[in-house]
N, C-alpha and C. Protein backbone atom coordinates (compact mmCIF):
# COMPACT_ATOMS: atom_id res chain seq x y z
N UNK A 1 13.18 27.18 26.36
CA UNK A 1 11.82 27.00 25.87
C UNK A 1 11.22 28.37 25.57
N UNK A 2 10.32 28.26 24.32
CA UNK A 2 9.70 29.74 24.17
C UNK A 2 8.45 30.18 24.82
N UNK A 3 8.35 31.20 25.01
CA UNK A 3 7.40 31.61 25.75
C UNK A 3 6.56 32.31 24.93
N UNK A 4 5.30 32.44 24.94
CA UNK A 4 4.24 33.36 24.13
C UNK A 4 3.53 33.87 25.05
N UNK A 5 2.75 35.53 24.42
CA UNK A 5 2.38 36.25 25.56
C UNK A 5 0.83 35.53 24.83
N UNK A 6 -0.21 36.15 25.60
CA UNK A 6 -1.35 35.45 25.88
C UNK A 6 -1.95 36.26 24.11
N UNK A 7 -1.20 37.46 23.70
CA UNK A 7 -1.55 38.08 22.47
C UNK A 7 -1.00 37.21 21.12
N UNK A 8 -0.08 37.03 21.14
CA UNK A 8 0.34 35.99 20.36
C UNK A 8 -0.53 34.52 20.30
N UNK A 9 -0.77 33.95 21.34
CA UNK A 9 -1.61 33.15 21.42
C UNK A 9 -2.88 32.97 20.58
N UNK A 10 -3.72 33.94 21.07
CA UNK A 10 -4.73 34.67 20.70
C UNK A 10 -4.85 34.68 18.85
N UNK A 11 -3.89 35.38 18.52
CA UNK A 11 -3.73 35.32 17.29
C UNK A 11 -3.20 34.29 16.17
N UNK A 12 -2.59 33.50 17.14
CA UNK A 12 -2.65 32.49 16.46
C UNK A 12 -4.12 31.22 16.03
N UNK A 13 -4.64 31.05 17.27
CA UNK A 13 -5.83 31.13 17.07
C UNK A 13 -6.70 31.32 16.10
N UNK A 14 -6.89 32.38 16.18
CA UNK A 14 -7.67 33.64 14.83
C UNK A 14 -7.23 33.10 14.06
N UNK A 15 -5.92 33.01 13.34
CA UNK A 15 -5.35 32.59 12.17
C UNK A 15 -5.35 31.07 11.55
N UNK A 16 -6.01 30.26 12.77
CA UNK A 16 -5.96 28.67 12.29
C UNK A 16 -7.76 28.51 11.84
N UNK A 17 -8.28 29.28 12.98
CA UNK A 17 -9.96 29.01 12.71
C UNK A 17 -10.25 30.40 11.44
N UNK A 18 -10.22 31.30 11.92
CA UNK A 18 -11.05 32.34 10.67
C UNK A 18 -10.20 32.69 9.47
N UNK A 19 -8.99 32.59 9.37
CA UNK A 19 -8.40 32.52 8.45
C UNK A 19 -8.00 31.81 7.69
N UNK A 20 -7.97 30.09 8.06
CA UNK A 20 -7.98 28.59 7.45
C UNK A 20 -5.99 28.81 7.36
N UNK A 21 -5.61 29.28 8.43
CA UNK A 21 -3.94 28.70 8.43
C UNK A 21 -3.15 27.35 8.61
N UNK A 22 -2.77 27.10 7.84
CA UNK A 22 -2.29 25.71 7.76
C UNK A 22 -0.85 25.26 7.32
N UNK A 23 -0.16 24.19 7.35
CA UNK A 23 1.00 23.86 7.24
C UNK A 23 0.82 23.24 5.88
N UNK A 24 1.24 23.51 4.89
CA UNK A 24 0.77 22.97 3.24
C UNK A 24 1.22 21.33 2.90
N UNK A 25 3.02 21.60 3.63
CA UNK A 25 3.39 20.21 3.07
C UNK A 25 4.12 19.84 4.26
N UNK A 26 4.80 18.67 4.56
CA UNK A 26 5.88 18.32 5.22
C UNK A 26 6.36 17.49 4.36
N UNK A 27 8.20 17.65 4.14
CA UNK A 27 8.62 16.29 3.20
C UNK A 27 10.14 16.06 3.64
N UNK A 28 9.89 14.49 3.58
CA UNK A 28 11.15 13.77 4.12
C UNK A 28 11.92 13.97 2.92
N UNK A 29 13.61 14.32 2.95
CA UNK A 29 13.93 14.10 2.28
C UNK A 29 15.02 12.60 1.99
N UNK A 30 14.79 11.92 1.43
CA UNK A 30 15.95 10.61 1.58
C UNK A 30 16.83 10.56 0.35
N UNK A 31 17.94 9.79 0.56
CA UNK A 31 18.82 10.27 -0.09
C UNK A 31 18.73 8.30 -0.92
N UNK A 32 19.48 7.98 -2.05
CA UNK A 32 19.14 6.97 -2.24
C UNK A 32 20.31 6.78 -3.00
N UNK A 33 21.12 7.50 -3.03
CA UNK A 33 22.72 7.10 -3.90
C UNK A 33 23.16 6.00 -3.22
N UNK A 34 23.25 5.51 -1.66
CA UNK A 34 23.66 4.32 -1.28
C UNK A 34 22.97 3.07 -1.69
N UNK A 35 22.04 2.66 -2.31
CA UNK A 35 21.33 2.03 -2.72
C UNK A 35 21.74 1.01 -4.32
N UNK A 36 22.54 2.03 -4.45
CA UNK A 36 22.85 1.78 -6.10
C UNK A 36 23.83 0.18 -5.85
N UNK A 37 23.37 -0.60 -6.60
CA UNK A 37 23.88 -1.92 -7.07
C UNK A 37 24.17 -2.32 -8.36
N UNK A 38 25.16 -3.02 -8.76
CA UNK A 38 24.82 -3.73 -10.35
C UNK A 38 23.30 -4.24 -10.55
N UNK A 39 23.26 -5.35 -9.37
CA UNK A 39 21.74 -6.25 -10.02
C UNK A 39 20.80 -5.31 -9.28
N UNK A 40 19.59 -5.05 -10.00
CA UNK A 40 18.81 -4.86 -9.89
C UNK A 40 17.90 -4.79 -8.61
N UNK A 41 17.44 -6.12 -8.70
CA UNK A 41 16.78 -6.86 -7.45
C UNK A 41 17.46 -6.54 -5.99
N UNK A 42 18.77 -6.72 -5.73
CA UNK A 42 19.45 -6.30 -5.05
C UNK A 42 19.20 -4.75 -4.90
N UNK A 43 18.57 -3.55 -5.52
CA UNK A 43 19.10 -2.40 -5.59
C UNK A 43 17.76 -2.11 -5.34
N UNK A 44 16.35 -2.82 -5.71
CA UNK A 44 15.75 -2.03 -5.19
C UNK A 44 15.13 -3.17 -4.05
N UNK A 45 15.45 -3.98 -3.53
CA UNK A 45 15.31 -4.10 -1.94
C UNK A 45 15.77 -3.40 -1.05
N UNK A 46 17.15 -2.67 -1.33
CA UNK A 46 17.86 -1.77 -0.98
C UNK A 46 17.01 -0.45 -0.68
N UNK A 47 16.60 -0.39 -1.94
CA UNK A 47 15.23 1.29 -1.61
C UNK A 47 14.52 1.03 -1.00
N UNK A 48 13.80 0.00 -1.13
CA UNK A 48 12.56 -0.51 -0.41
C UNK A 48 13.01 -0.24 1.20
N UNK A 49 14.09 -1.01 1.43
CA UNK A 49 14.01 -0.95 3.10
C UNK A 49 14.88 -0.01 3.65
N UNK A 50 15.24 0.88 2.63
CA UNK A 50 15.82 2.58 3.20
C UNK A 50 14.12 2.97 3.30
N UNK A 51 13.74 3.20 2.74
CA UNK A 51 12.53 4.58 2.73
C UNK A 51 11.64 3.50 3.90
N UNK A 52 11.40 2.12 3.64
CA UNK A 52 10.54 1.94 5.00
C UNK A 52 11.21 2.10 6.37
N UNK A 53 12.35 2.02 6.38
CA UNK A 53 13.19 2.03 7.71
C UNK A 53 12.63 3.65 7.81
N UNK A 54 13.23 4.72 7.21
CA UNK A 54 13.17 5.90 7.18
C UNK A 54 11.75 6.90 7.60
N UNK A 55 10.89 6.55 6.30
CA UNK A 55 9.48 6.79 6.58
C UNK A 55 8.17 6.19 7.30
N UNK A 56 8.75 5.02 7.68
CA UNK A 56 7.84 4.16 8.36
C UNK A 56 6.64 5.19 9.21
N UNK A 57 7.39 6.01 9.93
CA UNK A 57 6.59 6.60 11.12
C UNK A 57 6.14 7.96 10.91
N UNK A 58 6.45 8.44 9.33
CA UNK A 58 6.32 10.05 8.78
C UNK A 58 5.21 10.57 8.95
N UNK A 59 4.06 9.71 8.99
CA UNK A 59 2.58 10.05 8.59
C UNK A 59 2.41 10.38 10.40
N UNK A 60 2.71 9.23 10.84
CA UNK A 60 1.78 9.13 12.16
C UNK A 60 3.04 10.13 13.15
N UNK A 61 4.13 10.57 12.86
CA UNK A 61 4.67 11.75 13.75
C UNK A 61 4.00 13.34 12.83
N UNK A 62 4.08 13.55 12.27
CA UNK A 62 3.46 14.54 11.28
C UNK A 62 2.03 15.04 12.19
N UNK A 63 1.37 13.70 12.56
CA UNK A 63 -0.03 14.15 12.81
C UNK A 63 0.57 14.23 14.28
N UNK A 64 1.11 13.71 15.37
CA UNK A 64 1.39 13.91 16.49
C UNK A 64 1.92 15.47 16.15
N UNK A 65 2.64 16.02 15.76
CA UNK A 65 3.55 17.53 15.77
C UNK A 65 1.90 18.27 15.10
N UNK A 66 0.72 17.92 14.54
CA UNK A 66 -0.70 18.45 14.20
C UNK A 66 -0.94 18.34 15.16
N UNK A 67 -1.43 17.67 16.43
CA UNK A 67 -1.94 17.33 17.09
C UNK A 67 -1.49 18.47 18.41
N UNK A 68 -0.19 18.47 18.75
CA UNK A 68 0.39 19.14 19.67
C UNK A 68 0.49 20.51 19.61
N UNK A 69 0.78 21.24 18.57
CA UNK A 69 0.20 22.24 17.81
C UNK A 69 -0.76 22.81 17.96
N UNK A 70 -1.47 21.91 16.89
CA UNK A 70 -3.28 22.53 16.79
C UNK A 70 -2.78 23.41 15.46
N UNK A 71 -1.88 22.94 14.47
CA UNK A 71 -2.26 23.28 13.62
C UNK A 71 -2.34 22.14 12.77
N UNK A 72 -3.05 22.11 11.83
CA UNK A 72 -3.18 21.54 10.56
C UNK A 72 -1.88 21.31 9.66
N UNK A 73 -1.99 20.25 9.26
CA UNK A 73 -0.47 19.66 7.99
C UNK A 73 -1.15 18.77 6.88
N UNK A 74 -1.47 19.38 5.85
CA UNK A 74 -2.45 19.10 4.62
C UNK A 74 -1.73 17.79 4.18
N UNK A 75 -0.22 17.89 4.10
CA UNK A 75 0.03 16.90 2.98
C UNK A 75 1.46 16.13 3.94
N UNK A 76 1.29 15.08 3.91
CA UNK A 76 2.83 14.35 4.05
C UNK A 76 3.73 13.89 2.88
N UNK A 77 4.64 13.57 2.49
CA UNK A 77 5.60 13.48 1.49
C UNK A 77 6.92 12.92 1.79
N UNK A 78 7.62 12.09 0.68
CA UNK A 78 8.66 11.59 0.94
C UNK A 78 9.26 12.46 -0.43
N UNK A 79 10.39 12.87 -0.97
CA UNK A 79 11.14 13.34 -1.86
C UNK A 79 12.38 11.95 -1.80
N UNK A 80 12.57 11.54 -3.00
CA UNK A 80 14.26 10.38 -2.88
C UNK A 80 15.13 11.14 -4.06
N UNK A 81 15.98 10.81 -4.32
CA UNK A 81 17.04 11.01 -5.23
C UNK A 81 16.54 10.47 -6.49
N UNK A 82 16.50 11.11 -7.49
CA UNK A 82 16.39 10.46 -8.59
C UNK A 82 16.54 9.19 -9.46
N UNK A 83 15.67 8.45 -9.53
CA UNK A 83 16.27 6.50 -9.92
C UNK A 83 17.27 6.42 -11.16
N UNK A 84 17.36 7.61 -11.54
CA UNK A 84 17.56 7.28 -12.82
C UNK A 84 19.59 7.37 -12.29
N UNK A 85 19.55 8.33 -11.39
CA UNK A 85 21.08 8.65 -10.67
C UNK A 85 21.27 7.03 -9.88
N UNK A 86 20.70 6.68 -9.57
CA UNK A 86 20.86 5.23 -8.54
C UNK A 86 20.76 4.25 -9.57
N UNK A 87 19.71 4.09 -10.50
CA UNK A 87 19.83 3.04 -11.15
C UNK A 87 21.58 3.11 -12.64
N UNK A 88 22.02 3.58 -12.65
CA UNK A 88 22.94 4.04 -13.68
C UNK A 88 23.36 3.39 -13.36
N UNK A 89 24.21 2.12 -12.30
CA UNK A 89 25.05 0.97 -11.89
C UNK A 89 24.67 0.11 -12.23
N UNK A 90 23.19 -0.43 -12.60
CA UNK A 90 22.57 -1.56 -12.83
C UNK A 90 22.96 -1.90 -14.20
N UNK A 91 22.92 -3.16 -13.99
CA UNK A 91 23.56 -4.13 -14.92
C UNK A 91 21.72 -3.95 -15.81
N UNK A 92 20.74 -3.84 -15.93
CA UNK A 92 19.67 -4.12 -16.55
C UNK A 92 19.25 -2.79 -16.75
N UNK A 93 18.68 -2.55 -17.87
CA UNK A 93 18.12 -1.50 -18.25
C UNK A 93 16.24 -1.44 -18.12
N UNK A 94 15.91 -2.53 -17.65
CA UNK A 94 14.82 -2.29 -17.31
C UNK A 94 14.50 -2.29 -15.60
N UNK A 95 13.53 -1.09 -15.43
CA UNK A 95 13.83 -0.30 -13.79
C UNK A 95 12.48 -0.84 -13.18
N UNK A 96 11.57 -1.97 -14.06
CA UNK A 96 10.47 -2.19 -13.35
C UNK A 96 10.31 -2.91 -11.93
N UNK A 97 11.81 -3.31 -11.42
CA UNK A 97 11.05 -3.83 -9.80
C UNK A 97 11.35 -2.82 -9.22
N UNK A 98 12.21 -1.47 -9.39
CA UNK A 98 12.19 -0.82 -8.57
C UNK A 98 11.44 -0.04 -8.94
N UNK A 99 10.52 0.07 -9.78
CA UNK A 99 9.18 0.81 -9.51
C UNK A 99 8.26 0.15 -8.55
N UNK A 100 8.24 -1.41 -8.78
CA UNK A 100 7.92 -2.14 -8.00
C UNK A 100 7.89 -1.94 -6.39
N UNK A 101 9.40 -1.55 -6.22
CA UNK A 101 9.95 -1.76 -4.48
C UNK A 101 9.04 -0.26 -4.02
């Protein structure tokens, strides 16, 4: 476990209140190549319940690791793999339920 001297402390401090220091982003990254199906429908239920399985709890641990801290985390975020790489198996060329999912 790390230890901080009471100066470090201190300055960290300083740096969250008079200086407005903050954590800008946090972002999940998920991966979504397993996802890929011929049908569609099939492919993006598939996304749908990767990223909710995955991110379900992103927001509300994010603010617990703010919380414990005491610093600030402006933005939460998920990043996935590109649909256009996952959807390329699909039998349909139109991607609207998995904009949908």
């Amino acid at each position: 476990m790390a230890y901080f001297s009471p100066g470090e402390i201190l300055e960290t401090i300083a740096m969250v209140q008079m200086e407005h220091f903050d954590i800008r982003t946090v972002t999940m990254g998920i991966s979504l190549k397993d996802c890929a199906h011929p049908d569609i429908k099939i492919c993006a239920d598939k996304i749908y319940k990767k990223i909710m399985n995955y991110a379900r709890n992103l927001v509300s641990t994010v603010n617990e690791i703010e919380l414990k801290f005491g610093i600030p985390i402006i933005n939460k975020r998920i990043s996935i793999t590109p649909i256009s790489i996952v959807a390329e198996s699909c039998e349909s060329s139109n991607y609207t339920p998995i904009a949908k999912a």
